[in-house]
PDB file of N, CA and C in Angstrom:
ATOM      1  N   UNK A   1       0.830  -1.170   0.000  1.00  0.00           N
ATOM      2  CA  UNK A   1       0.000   0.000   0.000  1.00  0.00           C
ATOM      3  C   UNK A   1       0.886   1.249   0.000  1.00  0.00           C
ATOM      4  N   UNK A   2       0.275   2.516  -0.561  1.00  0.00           N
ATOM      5  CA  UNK A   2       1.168   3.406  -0.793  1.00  0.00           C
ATOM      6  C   UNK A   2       0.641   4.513  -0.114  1.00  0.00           C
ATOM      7  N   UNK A   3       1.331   5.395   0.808  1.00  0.00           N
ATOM      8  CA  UNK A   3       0.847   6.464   1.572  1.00  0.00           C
ATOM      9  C   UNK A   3       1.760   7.720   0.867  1.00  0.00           C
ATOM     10  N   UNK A   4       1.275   8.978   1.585  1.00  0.00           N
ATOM     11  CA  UNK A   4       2.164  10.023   0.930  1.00  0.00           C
ATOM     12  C   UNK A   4       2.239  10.972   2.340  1.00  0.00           C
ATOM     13  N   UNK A   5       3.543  11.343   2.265  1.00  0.00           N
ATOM     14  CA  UNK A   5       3.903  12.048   3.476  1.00  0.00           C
ATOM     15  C   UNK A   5       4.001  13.440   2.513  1.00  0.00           C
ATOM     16  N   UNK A   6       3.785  14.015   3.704  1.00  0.00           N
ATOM     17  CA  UNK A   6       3.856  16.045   3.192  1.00  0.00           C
ATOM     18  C   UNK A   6       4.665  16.526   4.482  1.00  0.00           C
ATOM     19  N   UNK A   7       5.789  17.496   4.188  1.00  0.00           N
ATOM     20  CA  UNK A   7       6.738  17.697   4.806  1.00  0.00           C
ATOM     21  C   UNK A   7       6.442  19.527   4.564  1.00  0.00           C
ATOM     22  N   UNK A   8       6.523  20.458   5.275  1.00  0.00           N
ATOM     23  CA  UNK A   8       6.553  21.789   5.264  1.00  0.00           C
ATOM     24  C   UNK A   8       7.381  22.664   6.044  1.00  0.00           C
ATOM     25  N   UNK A   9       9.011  22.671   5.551  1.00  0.00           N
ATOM     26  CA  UNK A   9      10.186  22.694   6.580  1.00  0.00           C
ATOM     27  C   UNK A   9      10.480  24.483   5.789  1.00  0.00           C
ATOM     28  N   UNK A  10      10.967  25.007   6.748  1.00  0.00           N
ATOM     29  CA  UNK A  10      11.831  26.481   6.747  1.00  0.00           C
ATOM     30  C   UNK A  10      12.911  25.918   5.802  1.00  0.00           C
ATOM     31  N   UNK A  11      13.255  26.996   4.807  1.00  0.00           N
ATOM     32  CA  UNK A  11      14.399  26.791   3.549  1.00  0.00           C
ATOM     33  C   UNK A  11      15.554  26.981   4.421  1.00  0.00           C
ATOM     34  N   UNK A  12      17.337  26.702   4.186  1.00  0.00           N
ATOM     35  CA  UNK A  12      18.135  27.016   4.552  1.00  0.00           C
ATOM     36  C   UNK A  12      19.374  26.081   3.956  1.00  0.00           C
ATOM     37  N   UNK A  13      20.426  26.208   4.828  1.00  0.00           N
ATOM     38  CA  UNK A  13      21.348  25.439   4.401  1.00  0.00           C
ATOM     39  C   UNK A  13      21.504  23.888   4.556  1.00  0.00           C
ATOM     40  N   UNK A  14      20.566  23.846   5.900  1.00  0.00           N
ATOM     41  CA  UNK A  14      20.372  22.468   6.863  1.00  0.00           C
ATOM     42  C   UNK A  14      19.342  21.957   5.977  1.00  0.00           C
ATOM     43  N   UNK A  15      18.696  22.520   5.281  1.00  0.00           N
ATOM     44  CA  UNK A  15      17.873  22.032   4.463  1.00  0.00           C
ATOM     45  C   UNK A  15      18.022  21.284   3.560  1.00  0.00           C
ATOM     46  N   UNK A  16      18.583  21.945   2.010  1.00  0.00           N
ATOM     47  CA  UNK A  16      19.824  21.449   1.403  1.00  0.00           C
ATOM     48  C   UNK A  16      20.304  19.822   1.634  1.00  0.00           C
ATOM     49  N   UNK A  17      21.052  19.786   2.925  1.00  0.00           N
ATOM     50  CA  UNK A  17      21.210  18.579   3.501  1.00  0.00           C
ATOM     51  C   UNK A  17      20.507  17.674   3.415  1.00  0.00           C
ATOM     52  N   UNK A  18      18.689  17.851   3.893  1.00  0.00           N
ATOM     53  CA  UNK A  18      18.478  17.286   4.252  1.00  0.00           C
ATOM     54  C   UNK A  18      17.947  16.166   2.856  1.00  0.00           C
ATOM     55  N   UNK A  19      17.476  17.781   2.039  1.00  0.00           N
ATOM     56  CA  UNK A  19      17.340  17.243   0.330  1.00  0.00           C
ATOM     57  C   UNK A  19      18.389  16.138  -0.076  1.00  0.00           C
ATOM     58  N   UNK A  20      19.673  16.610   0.098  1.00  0.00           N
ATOM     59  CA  UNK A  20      20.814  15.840  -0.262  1.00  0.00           C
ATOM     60  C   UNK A  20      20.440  14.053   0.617  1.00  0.00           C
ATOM     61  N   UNK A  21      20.341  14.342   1.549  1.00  0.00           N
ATOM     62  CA  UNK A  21      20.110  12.798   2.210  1.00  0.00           C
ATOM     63  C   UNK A  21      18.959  11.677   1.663  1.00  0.00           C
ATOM     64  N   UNK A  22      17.939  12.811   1.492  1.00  0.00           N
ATOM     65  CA  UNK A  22      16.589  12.151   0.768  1.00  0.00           C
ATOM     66  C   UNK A  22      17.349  11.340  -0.773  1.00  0.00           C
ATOM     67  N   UNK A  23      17.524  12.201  -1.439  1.00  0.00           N
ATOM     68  CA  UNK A  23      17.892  11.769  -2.493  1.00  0.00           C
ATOM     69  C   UNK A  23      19.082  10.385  -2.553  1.00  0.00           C
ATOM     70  N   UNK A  24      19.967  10.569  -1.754  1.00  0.00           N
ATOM     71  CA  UNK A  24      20.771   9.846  -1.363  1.00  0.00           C
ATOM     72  C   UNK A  24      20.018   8.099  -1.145  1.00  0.00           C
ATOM     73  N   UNK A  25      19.193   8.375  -0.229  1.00  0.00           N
ATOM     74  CA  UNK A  25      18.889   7.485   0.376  1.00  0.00           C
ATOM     75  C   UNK A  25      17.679   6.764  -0.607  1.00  0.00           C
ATOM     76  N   UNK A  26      17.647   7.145  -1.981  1.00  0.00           N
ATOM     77  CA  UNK A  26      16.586   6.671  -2.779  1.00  0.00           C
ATOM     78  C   UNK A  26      15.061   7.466  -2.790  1.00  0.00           C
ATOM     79  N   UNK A  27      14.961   7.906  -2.220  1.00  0.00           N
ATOM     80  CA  UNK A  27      13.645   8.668  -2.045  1.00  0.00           C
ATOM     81  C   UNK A  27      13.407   9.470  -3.328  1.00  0.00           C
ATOM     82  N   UNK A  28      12.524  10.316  -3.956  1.00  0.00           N
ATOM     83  CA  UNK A  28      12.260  11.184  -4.415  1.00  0.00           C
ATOM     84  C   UNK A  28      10.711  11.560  -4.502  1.00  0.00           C
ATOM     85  N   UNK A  29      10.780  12.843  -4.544  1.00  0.00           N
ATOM     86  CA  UNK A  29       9.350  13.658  -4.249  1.00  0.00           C
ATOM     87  C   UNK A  29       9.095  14.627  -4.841  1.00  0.00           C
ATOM     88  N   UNK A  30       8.674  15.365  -4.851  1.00  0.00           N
ATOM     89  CA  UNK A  30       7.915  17.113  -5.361  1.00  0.00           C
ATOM     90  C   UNK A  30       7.886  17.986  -4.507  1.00  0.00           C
ATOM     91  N   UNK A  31       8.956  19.506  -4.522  1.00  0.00           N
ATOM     92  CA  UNK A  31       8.938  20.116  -3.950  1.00  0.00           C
ATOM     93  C   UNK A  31       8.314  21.465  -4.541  1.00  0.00           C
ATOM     94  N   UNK A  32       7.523  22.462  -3.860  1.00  0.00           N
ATOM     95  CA  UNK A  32       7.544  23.856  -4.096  1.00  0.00           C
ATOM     96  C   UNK A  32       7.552  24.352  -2.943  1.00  0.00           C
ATOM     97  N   UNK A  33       8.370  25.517  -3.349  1.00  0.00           N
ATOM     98  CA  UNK A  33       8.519  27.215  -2.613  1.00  0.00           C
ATOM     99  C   UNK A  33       7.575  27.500  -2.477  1.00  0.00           C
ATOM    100  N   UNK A  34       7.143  28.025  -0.840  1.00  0.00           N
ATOM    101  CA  UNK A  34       5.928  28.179  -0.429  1.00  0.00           C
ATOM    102  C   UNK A  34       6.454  29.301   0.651  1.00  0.00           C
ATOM    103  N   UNK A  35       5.574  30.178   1.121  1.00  0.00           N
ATOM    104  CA  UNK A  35       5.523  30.959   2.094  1.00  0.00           C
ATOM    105  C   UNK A  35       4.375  30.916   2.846  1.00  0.00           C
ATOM    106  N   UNK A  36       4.400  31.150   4.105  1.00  0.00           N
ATOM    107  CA  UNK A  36       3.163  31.206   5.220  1.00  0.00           C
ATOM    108  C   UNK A  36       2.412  32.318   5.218  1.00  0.00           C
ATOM    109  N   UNK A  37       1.333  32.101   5.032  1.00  0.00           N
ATOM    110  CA  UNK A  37       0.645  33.303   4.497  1.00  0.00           C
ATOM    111  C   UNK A  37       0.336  34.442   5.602  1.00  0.00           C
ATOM    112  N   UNK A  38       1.068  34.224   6.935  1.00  0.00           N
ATOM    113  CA  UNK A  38       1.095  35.389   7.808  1.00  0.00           C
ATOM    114  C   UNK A  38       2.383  36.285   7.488  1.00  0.00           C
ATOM    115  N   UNK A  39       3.116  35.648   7.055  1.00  0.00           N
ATOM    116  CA  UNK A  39       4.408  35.902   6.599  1.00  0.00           C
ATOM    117  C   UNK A  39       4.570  37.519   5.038  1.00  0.00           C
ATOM    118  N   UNK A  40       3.906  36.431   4.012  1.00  0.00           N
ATOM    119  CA  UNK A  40       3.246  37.945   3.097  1.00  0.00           C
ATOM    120  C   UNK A  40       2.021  38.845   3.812  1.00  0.00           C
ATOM    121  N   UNK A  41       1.074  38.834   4.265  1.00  0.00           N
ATOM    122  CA  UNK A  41       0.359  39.501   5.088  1.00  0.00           C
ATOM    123  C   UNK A  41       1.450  40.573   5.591  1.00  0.00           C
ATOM    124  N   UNK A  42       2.663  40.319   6.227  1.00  0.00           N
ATOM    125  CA  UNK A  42       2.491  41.525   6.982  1.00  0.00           C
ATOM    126  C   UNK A  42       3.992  42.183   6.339  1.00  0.00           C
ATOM    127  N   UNK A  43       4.658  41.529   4.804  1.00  0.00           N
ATOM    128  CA  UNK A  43       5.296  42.576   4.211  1.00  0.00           C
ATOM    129  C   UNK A  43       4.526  43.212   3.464  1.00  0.00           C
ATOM    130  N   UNK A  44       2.701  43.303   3.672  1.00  0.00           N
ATOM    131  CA  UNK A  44       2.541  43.981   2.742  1.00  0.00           C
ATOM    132  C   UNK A  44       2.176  44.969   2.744  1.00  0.00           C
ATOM    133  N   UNK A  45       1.697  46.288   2.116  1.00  0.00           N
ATOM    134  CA  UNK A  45       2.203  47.381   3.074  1.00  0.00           C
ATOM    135  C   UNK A  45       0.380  48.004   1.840  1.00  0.00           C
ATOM    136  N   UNK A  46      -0.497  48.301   2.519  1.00  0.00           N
ATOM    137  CA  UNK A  46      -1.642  48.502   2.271  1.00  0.00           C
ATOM    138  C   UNK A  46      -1.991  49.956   2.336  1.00  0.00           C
ATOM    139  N   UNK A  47      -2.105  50.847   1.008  1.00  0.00           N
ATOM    140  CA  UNK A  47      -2.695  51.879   1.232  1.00  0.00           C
ATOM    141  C   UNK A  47      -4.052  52.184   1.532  1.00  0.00           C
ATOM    142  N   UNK A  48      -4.903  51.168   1.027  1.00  0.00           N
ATOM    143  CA  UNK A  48      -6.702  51.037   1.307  1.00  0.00           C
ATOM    144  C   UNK A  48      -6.777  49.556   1.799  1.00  0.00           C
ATOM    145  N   UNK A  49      -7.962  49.293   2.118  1.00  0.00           N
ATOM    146  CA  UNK A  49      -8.533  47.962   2.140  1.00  0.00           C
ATOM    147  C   UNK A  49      -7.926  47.113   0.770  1.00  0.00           C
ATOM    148  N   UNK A  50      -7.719  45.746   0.759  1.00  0.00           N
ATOM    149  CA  UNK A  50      -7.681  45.206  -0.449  1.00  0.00           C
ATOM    150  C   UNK A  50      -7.658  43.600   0.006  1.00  0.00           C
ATOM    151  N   UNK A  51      -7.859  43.217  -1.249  1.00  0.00           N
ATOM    152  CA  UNK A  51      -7.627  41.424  -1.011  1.00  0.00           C
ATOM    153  C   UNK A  51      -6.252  41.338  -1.980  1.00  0.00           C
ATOM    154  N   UNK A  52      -6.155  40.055  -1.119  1.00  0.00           N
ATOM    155  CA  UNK A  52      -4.729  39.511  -1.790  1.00  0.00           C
ATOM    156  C   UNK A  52      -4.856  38.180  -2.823  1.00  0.00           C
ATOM    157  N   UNK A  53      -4.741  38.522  -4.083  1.00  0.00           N
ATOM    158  CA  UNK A  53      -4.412  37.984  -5.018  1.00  0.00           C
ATOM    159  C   UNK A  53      -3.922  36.200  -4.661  1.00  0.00           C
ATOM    160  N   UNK A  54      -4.421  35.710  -5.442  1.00  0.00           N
ATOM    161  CA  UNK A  54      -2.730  34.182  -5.564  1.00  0.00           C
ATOM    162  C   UNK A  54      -1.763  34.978  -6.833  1.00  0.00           C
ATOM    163  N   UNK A  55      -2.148  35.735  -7.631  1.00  0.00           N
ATOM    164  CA  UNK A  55      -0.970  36.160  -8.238  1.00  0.00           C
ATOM    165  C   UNK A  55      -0.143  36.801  -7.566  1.00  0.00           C
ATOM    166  N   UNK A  56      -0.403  38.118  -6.704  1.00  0.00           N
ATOM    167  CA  UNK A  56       0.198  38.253  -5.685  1.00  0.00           C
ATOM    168  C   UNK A  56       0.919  37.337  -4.530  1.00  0.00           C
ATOM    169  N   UNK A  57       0.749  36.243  -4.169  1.00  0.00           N
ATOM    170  CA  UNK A  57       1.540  35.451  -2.959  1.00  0.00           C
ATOM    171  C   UNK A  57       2.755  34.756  -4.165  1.00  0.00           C
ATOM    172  N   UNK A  58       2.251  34.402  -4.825  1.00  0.00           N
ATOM    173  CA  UNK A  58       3.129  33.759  -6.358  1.00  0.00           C
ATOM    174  C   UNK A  58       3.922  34.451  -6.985  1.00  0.00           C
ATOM    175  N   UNK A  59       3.532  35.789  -7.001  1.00  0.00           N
ATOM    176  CA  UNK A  59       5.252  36.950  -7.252  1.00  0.00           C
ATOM    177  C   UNK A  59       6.360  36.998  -6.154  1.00  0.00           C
ATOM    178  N   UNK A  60       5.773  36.617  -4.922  1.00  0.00           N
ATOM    179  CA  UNK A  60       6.401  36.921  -3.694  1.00  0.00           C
ATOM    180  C   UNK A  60       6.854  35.092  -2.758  1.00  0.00           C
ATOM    181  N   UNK A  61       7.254  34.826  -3.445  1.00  0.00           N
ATOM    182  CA  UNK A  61       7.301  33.332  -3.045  1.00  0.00           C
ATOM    183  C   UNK A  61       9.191  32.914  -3.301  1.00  0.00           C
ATOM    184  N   UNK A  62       9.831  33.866  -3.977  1.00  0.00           N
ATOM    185  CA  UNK A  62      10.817  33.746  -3.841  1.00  0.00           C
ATOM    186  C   UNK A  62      12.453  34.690  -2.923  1.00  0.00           C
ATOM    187  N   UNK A  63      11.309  35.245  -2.270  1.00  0.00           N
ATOM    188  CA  UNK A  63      12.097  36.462  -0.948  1.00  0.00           C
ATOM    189  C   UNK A  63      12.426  35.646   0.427  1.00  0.00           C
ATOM    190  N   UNK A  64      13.211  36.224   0.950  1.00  0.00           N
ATOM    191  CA  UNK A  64      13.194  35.434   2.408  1.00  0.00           C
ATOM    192  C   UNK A  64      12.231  35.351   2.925  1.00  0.00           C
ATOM    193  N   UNK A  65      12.017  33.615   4.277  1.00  0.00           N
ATOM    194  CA  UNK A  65      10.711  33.088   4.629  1.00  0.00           C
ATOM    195  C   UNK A  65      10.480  31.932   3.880  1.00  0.00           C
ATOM    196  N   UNK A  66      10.905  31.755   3.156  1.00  0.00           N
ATOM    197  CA  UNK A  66      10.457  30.491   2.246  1.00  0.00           C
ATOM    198  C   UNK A  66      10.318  28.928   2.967  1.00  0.00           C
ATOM    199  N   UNK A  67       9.217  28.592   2.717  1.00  0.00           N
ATOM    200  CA  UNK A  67       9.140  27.061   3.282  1.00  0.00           C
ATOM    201  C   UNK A  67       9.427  26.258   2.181  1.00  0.00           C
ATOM    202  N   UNK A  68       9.677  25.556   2.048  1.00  0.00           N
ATOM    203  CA  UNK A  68       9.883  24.065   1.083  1.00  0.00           C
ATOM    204  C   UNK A  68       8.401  23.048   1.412  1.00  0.00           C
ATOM    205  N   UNK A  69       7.394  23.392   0.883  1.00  0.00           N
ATOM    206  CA  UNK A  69       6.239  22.291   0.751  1.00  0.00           C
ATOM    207  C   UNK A  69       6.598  21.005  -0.135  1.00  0.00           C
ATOM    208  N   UNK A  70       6.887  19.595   0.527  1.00  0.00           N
ATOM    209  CA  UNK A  70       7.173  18.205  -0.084  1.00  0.00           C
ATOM    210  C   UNK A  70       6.584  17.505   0.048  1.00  0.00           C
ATOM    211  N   UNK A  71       5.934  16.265  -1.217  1.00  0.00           N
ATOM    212  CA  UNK A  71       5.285  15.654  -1.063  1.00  0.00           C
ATOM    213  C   UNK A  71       5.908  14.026  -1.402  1.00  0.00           C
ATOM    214  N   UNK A  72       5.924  13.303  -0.663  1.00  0.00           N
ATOM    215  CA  UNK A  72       6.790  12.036  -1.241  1.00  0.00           C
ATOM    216  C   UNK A  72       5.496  10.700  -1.158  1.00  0.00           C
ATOM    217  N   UNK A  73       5.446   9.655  -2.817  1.00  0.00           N
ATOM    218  CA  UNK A  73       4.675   8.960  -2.429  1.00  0.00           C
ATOM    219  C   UNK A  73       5.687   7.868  -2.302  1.00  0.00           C
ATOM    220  N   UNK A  74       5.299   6.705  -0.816  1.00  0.00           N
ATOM    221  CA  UNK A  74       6.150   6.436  -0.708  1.00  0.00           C
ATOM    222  C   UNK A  74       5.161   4.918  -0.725  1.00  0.00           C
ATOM    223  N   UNK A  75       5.971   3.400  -0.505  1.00  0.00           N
ATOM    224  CA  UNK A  75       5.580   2.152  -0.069  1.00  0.00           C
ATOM    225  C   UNK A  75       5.154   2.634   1.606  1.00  0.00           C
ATOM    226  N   UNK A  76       4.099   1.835   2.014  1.00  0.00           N
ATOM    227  CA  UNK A  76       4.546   1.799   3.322  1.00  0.00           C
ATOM    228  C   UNK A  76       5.400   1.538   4.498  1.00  0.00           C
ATOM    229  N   UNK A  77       5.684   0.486   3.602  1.00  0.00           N
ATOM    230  CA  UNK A  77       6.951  -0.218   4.700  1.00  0.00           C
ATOM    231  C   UNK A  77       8.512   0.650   4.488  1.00  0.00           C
ATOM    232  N   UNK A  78       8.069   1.631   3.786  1.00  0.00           N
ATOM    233  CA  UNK A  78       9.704   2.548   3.560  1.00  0.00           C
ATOM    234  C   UNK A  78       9.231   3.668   4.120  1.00  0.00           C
ATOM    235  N   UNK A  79       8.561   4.205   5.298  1.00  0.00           N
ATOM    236  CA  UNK A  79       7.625   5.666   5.307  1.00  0.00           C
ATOM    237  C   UNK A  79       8.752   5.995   6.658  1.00  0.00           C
ATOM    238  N   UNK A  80       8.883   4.989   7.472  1.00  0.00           N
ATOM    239  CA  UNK A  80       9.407   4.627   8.750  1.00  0.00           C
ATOM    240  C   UNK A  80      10.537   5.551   8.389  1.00  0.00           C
ATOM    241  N   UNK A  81      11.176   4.384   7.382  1.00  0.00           N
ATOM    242  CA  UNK A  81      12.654   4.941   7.425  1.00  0.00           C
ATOM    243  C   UNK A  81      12.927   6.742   6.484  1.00  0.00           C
ATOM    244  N   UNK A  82      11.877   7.379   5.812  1.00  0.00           N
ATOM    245  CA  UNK A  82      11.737   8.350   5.203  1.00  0.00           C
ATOM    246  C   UNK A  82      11.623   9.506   6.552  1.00  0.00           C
ATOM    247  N   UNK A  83      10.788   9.377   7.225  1.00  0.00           N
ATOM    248  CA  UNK A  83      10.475   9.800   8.459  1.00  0.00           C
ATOM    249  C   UNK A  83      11.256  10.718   9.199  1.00  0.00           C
ATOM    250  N   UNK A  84      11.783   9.246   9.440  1.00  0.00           N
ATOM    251  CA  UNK A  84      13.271   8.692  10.383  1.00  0.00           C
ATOM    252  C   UNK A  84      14.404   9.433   9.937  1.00  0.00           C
ATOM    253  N   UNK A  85      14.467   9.951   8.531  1.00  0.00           N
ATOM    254  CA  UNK A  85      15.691  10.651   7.889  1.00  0.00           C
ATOM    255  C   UNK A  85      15.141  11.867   7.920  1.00  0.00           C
ATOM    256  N   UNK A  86      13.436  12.452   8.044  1.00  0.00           N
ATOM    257  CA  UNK A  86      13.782  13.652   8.310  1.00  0.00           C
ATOM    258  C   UNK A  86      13.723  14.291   9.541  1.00  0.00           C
ATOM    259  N   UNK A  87      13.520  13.369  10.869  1.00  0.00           N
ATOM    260  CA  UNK A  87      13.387  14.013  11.709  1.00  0.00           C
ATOM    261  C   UNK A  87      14.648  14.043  12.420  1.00  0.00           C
ATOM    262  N   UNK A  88      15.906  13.104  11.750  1.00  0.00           N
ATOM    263  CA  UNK A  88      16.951  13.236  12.382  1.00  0.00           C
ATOM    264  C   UNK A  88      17.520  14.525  11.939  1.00  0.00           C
ATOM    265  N   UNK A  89      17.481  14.755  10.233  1.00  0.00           N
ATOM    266  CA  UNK A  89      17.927  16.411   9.586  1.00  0.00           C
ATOM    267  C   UNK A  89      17.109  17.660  10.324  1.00  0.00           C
ATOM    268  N   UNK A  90      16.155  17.396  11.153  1.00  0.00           N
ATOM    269  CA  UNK A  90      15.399  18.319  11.420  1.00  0.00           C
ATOM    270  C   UNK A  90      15.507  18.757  12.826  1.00  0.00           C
ATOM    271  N   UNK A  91      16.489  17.677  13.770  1.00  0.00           N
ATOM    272  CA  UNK A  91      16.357  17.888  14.903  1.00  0.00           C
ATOM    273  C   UNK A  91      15.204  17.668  15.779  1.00  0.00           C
ATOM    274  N   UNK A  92      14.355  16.818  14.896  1.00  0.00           N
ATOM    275  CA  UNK A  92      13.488  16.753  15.675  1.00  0.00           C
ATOM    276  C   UNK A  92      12.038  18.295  15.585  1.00  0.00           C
ATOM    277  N   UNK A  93      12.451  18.450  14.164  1.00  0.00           N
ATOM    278  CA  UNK A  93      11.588  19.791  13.896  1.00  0.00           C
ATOM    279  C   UNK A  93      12.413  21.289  14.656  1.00  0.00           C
ATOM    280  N   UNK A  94      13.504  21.130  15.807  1.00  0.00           N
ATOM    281  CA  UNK A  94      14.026  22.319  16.628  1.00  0.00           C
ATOM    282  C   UNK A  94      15.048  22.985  15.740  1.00  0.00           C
ATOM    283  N   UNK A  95      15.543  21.916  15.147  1.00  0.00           N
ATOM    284  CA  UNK A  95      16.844  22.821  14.187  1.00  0.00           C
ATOM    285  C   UNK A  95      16.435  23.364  12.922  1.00  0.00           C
ATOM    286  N   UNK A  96      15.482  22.749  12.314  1.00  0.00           N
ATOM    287  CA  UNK A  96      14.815  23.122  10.723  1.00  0.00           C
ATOM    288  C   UNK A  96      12.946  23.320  11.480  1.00  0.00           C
ATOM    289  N   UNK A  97      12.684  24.261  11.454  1.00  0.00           N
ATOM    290  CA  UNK A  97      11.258  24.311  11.896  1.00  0.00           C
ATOM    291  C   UNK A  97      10.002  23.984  10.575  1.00  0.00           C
ATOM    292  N   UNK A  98       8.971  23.202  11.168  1.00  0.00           N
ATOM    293  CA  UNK A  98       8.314  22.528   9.690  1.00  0.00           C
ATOM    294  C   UNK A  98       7.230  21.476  10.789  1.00  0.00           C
ATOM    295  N   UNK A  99       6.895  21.267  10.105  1.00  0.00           N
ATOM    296  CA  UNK A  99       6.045  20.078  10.147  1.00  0.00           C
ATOM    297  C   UNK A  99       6.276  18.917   8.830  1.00  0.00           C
ATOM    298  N   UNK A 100       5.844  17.726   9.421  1.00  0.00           N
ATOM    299  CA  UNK A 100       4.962  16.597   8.462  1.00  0.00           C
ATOM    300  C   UNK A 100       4.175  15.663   8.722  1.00  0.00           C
ATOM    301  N   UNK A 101       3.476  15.773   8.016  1.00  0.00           N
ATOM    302  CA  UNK A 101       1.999  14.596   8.086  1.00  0.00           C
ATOM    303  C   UNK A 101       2.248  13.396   7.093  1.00  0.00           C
ATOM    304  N   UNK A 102       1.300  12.101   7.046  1.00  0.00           N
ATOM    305  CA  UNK A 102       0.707  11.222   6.251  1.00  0.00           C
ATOM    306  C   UNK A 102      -0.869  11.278   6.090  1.00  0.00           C
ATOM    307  N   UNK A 103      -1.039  10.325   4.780  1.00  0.00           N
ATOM    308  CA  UNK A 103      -1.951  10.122   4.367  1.00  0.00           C
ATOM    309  C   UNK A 103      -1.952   8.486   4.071  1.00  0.00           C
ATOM    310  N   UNK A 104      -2.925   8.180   3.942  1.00  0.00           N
ATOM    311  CA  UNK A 104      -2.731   6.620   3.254  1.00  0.00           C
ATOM    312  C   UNK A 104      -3.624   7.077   1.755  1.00  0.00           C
ATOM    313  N   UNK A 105      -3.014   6.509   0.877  1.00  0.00           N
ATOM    314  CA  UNK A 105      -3.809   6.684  -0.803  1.00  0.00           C
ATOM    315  C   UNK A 105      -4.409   5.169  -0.731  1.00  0.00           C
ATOM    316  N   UNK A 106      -5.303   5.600  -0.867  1.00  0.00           N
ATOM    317  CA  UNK A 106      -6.734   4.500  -1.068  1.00  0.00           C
ATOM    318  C   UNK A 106      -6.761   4.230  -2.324  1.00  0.00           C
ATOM    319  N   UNK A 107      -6.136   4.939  -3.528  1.00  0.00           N
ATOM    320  CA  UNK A 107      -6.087   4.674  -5.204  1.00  0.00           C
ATOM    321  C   UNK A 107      -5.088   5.129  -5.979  1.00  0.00           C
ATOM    322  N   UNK A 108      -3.955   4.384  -6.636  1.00  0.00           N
ATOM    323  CA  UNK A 108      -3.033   4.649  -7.061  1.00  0.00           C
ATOM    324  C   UNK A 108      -2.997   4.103  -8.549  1.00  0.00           C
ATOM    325  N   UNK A 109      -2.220   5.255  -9.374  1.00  0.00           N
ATOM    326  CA  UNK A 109      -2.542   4.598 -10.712  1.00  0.00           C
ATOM    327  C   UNK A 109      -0.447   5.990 -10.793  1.00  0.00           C
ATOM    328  N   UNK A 110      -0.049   5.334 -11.858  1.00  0.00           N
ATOM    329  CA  UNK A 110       1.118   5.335 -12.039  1.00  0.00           C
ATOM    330  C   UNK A 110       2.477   5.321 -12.233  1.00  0.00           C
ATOM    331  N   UNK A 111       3.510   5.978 -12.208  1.00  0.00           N
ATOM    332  CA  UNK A 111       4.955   5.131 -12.346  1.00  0.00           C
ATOM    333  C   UNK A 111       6.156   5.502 -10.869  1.00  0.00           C
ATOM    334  N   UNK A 112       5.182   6.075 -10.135  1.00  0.00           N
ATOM    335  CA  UNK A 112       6.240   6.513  -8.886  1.00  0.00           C
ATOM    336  C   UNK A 112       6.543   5.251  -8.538  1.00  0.00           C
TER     337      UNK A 112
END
């Protein structure tokens, strides 16, 4: 059975690493540059009322703040050890701040 973990870690150098280990270790996934949307909220500097665009958060997605949103579909019986590699790069979430979750996929069709 195949589950998919989502990983949402602060960009940096420790990061990098941790990419480097994933890959290393056979893994591969889908990453995008993401920012927290309290984060644009408050570089933004409002002369009237207004709403904020997704074209707007999407011009601004490559400034400092950047999260790395990842999605890896993985076997189950390899999720452990995927995990396991990022919570050791992560400190345990204290050194790289982020979260990650699972899912279990109930329907899979393709070549991952």
């Amino acid at each position: 059975m195949k589950t998919i973990l989502f990983a949402v870690l602060d960009r940096g150098e420790k990061t990098d690493l941790l990419y480097q280990a994933i890959i290393k270790e056979g893994f591969n996934g889908t990453m995008i540059k993401t920012q927290g949307l309290r984060h644009i909220l408050e570089r933004q500097i409002y002369e009237k009322p207004a709403v904020l665009s997704l074209s707007q958060i999407a011009e601004n997605t490559h400034e400092s703040g950047q999260n790395s949103t990842m999605f890896f579909i993985v076997e189950a019986r390899d999720l452990l050890r995927l995990e396991d590699l990022i919570r050791q790069h992560t400190g345990d979430f204290k050194d790289i701040h982020g979260c990650m979750f699972v899912l279990p996929i109930q329907d899979f069709e393709g070549s991952f």
